[in-house]
Structure formats: C-alpha cells, structure tokens
N, C-alpha and C. Protein backbone atom coordinates (compact mmCIF):
# COMPACT_ATOMS: atom_id res chain seq x y z
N UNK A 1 32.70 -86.10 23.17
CA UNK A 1 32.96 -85.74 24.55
C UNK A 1 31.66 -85.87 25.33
N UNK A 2 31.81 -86.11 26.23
CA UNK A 2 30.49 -86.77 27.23
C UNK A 2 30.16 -85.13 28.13
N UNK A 3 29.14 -85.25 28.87
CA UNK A 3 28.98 -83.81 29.50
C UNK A 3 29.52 -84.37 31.29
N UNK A 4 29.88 -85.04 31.56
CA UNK A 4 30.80 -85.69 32.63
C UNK A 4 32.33 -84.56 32.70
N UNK A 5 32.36 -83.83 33.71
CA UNK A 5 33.85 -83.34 33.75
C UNK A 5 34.57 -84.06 34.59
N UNK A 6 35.65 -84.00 33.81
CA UNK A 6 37.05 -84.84 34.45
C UNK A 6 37.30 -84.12 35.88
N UNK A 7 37.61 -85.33 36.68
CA UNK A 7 37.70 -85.14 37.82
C UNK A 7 39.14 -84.21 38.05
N UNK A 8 40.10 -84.30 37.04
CA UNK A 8 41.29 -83.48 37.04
C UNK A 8 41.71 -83.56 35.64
N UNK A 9 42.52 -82.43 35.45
CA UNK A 9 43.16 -82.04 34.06
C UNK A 9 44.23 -83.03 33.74
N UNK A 10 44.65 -83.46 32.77
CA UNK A 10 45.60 -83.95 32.98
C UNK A 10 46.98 -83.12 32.31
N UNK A 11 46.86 -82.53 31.13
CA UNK A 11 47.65 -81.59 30.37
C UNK A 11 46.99 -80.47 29.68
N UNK A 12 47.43 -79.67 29.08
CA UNK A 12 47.00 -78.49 28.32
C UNK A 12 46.27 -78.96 27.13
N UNK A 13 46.70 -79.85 26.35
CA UNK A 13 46.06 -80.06 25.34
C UNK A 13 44.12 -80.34 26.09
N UNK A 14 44.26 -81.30 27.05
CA UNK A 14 42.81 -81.41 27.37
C UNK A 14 42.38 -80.35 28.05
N UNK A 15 42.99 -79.57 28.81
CA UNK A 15 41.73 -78.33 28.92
C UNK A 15 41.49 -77.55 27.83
N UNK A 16 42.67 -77.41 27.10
CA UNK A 16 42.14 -76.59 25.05
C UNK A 16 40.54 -77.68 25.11
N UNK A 17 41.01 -78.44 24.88
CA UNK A 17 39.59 -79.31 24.41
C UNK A 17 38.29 -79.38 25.34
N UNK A 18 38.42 -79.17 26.28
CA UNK A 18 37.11 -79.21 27.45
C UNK A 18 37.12 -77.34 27.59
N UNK A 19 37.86 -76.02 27.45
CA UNK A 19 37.22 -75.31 27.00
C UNK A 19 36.47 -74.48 25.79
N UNK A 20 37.22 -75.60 24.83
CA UNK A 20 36.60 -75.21 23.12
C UNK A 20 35.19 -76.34 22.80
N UNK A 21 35.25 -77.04 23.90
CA UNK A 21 33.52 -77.95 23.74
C UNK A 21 32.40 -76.99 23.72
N UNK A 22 31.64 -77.05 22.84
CA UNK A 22 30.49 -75.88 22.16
C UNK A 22 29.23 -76.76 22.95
N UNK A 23 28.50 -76.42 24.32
CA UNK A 23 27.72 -76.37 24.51
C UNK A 23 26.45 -76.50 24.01
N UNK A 24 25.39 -77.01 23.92
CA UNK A 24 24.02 -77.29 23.49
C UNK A 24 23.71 -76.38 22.44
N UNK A 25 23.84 -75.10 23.84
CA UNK A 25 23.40 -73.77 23.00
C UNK A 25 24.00 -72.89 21.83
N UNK A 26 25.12 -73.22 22.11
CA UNK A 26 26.34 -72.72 21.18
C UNK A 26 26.16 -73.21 19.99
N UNK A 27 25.71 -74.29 19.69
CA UNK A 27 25.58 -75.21 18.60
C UNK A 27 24.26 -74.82 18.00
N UNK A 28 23.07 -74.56 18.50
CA UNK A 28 22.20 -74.08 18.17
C UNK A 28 22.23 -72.43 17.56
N UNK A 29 22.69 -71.81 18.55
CA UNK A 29 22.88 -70.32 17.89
C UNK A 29 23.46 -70.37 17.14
N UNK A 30 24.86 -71.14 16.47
CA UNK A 30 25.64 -71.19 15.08
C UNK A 30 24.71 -72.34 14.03
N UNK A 31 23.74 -72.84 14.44
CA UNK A 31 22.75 -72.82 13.61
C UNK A 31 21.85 -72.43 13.07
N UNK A 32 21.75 -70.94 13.50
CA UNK A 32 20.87 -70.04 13.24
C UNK A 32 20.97 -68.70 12.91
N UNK A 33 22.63 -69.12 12.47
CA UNK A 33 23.48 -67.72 11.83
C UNK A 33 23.97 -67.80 11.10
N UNK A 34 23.85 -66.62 10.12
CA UNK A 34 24.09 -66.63 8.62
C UNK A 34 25.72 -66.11 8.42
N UNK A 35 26.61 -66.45 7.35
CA UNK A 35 27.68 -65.63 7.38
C UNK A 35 28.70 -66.36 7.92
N UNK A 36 29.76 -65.60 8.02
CA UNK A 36 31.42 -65.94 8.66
C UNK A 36 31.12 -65.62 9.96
N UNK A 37 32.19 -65.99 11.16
CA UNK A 37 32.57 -65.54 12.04
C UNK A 37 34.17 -64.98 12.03
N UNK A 38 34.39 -63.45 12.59
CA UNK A 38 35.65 -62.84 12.72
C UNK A 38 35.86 -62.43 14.23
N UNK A 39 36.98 -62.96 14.70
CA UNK A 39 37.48 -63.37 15.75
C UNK A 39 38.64 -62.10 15.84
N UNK A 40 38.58 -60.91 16.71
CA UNK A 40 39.32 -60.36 16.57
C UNK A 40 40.47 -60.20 18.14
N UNK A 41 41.65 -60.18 17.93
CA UNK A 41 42.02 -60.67 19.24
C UNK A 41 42.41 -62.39 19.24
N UNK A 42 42.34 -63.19 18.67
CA UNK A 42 42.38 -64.40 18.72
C UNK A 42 43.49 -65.45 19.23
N UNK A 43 44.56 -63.96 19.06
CA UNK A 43 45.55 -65.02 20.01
C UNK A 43 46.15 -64.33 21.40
N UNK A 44 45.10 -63.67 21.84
CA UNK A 44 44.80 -63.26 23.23
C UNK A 44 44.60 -64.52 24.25
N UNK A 45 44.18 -64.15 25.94
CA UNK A 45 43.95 -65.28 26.24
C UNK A 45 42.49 -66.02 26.26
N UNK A 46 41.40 -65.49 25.71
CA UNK A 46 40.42 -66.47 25.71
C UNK A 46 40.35 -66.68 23.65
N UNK A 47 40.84 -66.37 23.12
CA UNK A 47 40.69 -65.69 21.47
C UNK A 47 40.76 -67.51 21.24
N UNK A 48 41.90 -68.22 21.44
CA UNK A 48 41.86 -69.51 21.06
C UNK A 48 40.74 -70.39 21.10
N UNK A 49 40.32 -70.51 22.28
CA UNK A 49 39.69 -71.61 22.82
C UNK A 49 38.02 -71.13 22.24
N UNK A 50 38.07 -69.56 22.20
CA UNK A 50 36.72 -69.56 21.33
C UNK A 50 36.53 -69.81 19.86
N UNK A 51 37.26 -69.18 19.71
CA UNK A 51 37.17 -69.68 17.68
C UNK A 51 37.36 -71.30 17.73
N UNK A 52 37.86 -71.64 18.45
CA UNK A 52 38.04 -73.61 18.39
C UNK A 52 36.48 -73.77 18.82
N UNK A 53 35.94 -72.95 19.73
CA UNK A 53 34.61 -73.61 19.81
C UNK A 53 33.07 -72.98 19.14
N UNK A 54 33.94 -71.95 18.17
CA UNK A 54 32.80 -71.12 17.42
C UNK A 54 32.79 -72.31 15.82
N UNK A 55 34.10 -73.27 15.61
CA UNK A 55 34.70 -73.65 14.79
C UNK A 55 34.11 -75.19 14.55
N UNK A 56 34.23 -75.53 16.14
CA UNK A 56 33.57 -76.67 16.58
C UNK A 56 31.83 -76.90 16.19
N UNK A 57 31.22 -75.54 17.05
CA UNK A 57 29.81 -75.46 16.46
C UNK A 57 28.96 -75.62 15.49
N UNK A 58 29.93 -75.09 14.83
CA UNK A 58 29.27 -75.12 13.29
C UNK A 58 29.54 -76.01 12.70
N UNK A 59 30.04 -77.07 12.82
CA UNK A 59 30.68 -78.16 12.39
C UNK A 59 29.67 -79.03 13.01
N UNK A 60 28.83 -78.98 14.37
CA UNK A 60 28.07 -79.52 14.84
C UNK A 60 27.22 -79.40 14.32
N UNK A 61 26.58 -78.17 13.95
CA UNK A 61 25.18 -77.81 13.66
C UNK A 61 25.02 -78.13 12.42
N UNK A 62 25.93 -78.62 11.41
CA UNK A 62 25.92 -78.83 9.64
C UNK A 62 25.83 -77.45 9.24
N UNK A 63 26.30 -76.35 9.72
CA UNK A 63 26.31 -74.70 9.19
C UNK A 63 27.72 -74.23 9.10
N UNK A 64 28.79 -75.32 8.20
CA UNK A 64 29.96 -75.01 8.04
C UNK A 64 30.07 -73.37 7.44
N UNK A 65 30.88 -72.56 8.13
CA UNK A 65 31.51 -71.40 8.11
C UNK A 65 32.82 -71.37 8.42
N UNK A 66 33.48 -70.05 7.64
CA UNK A 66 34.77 -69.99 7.55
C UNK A 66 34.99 -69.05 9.60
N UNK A 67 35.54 -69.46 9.97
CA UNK A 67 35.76 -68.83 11.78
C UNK A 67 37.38 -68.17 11.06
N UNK A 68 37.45 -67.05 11.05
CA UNK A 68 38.43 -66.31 10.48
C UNK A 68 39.16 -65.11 12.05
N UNK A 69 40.46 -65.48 12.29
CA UNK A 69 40.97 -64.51 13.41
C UNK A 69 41.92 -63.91 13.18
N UNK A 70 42.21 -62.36 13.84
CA UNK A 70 42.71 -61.57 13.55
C UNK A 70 43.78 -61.72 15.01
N UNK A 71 44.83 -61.37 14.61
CA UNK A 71 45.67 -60.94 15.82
C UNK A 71 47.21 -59.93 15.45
N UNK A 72 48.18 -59.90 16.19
CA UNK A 72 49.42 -60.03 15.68
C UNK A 72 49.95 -60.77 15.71
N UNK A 73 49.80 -62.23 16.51
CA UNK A 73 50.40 -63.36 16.31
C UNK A 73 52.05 -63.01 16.75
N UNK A 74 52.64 -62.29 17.53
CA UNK A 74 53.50 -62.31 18.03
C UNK A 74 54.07 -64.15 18.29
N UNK A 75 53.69 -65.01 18.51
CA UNK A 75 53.91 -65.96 18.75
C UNK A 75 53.49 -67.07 17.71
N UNK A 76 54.15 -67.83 16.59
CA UNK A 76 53.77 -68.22 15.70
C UNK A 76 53.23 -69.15 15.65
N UNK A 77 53.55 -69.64 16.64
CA UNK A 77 53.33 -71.49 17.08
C UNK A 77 51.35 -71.20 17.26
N UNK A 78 50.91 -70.10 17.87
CA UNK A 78 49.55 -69.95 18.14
C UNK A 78 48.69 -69.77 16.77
N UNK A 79 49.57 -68.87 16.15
CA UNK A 79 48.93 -69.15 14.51
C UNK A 79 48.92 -70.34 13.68
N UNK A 80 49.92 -71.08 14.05
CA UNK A 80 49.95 -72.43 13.64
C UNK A 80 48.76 -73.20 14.27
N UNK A 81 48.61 -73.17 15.18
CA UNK A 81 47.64 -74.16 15.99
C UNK A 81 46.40 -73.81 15.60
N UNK A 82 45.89 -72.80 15.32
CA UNK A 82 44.45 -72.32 14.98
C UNK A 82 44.36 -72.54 13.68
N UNK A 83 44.76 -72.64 12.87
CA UNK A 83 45.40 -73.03 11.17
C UNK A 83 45.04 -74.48 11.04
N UNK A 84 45.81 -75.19 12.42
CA UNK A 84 45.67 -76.96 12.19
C UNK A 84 43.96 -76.77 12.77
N UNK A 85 43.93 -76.42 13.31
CA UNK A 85 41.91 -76.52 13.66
C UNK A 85 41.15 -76.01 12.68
N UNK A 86 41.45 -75.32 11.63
CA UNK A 86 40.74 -75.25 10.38
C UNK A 86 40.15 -73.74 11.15
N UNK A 87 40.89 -73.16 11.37
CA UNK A 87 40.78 -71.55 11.54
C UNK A 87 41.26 -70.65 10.27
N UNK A 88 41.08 -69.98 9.82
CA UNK A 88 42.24 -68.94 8.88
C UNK A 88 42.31 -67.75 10.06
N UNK A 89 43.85 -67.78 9.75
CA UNK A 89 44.54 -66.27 10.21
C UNK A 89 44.37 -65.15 9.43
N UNK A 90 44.36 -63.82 10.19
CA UNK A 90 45.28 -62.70 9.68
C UNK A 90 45.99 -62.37 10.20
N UNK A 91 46.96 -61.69 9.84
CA UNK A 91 47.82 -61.11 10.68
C UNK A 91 47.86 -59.77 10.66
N UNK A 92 47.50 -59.09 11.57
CA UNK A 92 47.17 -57.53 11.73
C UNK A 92 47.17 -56.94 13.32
N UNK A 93 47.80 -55.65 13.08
CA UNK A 93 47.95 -55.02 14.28
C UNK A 93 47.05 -54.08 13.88
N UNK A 94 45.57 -53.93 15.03
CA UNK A 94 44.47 -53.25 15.06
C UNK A 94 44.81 -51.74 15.76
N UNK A 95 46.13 -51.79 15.97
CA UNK A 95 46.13 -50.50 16.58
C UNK A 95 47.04 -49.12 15.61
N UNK A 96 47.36 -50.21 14.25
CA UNK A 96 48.03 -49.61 13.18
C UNK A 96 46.66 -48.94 12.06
C-alpha cells in the first residue's frame, strides 16, 4: 500500500484495509515488543481494524506474534473474519 490516500472509498473491504495499514511507527513499536498481543473487545467497533493492524505490524517488523482477541462474538461472521487474518479468537463474556 502506498502512503497516497484514495481520493474516495470505494467499498468496506478497502477502508478495513486503509484502516488496519500499520503506520511507520506501529511497525517499529511491534518491533520492539516482546510477547503476544491480547485484544480485548475485538469485535467492538474499532477491536477489528486494530488487531488486523497490530497483526499486520508484526508481520512487518519480522516479530511474528500470536494477536489473540477476546469478545462475545455475538456475530459470527466477525469471528470468522479475524480467524481468516490469522487472528485467534476467544470467546468470552468479560462481564461473566
């Protein structure tokens, strides 16, 4: 992805992807961190697009880590989608 923003969106799938793009810095700080990342909340409304780009990072930086999210996943299709991005789920209600 180029650092050029599209002059307009065209569908959902490309803004998922232009807001899970991991920044310079992003890529650097997940190069300089030890451990997993746990994503709690993840299928909230920003929970996606960060673990795709906490997921992304580290994948940039050569500091492969497991990006692991917690939610209830009321909606399955969202657990599915973070699964195909090489996320692992849990499924948990934090208020149980």
């Amino acid at each position: 992805m180029t650092s050029a923003l599209p002059r307009s969106i065209a569908n959902v799938q490309q803004l998922d992807a232009l807001l899970s793009y991991p920044p310079g810095y992003v890529v650097e700080t997940m190069r300089n961190l030890d451990g997993d990342l746990l994503v709690l909340g993840v299928a909230g409304k920003m929970g996606p697009t960060l673990a795709m780009m906490a997921q992304r990072a580290s994948i940039a930086a050569g500091s492969p880590r497991r990006v692991i999210g917690v939610a209830r996943f009321s909606d399955p299709s969202q657990r599915q989608g973070l699964e195909a991005a090489g996320i692992e789920t849990l499924r948990c209600d934090l208020l149980n």
